[in-house]
Protein backbone atom coordinates (compact mmCIF):
# COMPACT_ATOMS: atom_id res chain seq x y z
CA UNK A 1 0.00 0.00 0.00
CA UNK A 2 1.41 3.54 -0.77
CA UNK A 3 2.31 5.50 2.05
CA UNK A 4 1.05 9.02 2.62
CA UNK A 5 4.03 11.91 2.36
CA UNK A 6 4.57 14.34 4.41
CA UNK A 7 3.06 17.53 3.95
CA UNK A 8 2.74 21.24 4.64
CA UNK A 9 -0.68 23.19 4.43
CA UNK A 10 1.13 25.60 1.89
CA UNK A 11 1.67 22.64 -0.12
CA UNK A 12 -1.56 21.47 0.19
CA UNK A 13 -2.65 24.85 -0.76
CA UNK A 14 -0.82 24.90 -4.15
CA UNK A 15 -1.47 21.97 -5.11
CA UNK A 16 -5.67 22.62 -4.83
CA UNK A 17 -4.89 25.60 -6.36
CA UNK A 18 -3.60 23.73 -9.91
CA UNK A 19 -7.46 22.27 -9.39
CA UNK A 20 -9.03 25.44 -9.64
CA UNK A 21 -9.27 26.54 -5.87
CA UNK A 22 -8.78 29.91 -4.80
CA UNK A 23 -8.06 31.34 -1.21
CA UNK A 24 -10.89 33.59 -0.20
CA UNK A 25 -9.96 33.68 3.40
CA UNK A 26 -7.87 32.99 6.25
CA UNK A 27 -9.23 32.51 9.74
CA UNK A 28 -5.95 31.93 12.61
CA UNK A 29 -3.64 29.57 10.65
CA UNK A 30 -6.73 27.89 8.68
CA UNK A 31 -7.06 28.88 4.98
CA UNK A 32 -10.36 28.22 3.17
CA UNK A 33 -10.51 27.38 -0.64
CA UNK A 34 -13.36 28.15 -2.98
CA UNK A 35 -13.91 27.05 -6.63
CA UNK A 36 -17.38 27.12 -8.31
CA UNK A 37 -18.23 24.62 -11.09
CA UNK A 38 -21.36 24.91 -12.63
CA UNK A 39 -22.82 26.98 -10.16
CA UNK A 40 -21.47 24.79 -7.07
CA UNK A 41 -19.70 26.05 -4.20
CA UNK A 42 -16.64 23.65 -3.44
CA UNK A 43 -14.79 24.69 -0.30
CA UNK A 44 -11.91 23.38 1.80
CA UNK A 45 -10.61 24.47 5.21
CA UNK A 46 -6.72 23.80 5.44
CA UNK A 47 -4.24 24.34 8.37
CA UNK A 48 -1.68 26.60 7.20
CA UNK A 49 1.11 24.51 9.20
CA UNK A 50 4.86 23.45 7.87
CA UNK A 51 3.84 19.94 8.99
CA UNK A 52 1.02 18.13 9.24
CA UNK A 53 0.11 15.03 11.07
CA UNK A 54 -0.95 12.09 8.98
CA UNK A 55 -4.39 11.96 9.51
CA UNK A 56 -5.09 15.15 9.24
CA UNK A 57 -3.30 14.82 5.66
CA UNK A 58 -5.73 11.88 5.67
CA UNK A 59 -8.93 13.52 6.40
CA UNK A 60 -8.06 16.70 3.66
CA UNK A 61 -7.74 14.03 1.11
CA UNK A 62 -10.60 12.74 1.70
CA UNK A 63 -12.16 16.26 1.78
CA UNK A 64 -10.57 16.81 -1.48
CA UNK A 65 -12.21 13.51 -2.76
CA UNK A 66 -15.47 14.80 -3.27
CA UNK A 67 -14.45 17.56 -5.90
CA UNK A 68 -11.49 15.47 -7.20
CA UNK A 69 -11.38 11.74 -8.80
CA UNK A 70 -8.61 9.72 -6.96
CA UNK A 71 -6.61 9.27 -10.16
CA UNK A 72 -6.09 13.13 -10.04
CA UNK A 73 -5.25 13.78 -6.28
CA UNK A 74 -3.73 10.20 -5.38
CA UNK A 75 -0.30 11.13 -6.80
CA UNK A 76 -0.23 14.45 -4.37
CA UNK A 77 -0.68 12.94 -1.16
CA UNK A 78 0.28 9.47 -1.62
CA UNK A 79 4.05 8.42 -2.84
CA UNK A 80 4.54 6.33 -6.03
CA UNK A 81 6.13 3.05 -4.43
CA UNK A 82 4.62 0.55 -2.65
């Protein structure tokens, strides 16, 4: 099974933002993300930290599912090798 890598929320950040996402906001160290498609709101809520813990990486992939098919976002959270 591939293991997650490990991340920053600015990387996070970028890499949504090659999806389409824009910041429209910044609450403490949490950063929401906005992209409309077709007249749908998509937003994310991510922790602007230089590390985060694995399931938090976890649970933002997971978040990022429901916008994103897996064969698009795998490859950012997840490394290649087994």
């Amino acid at each position: 099974m591939p293991k997650l890598k490990v991340l920053s929320g600015i990387k996070i950040i970028k890499d949504f933002q090659k999806f389409g996402f824009s910041v429209v906001g910044q609450n403490g160290s949490h950063v929401k993300l906005k992209r409309d498609i077709d007249g749908l709101k998509q937003m994310l809520t991510i922790p602007k930290h230089s590390e985060l813990g694995k399931g938090t990486i976890k649970a933002i992939y997971n978040q990022g599912l429901k916008y994103i098919p897996e064969a698009e976002l795998k490859s950012y959270f997840y490394n290649n090798n087994k």
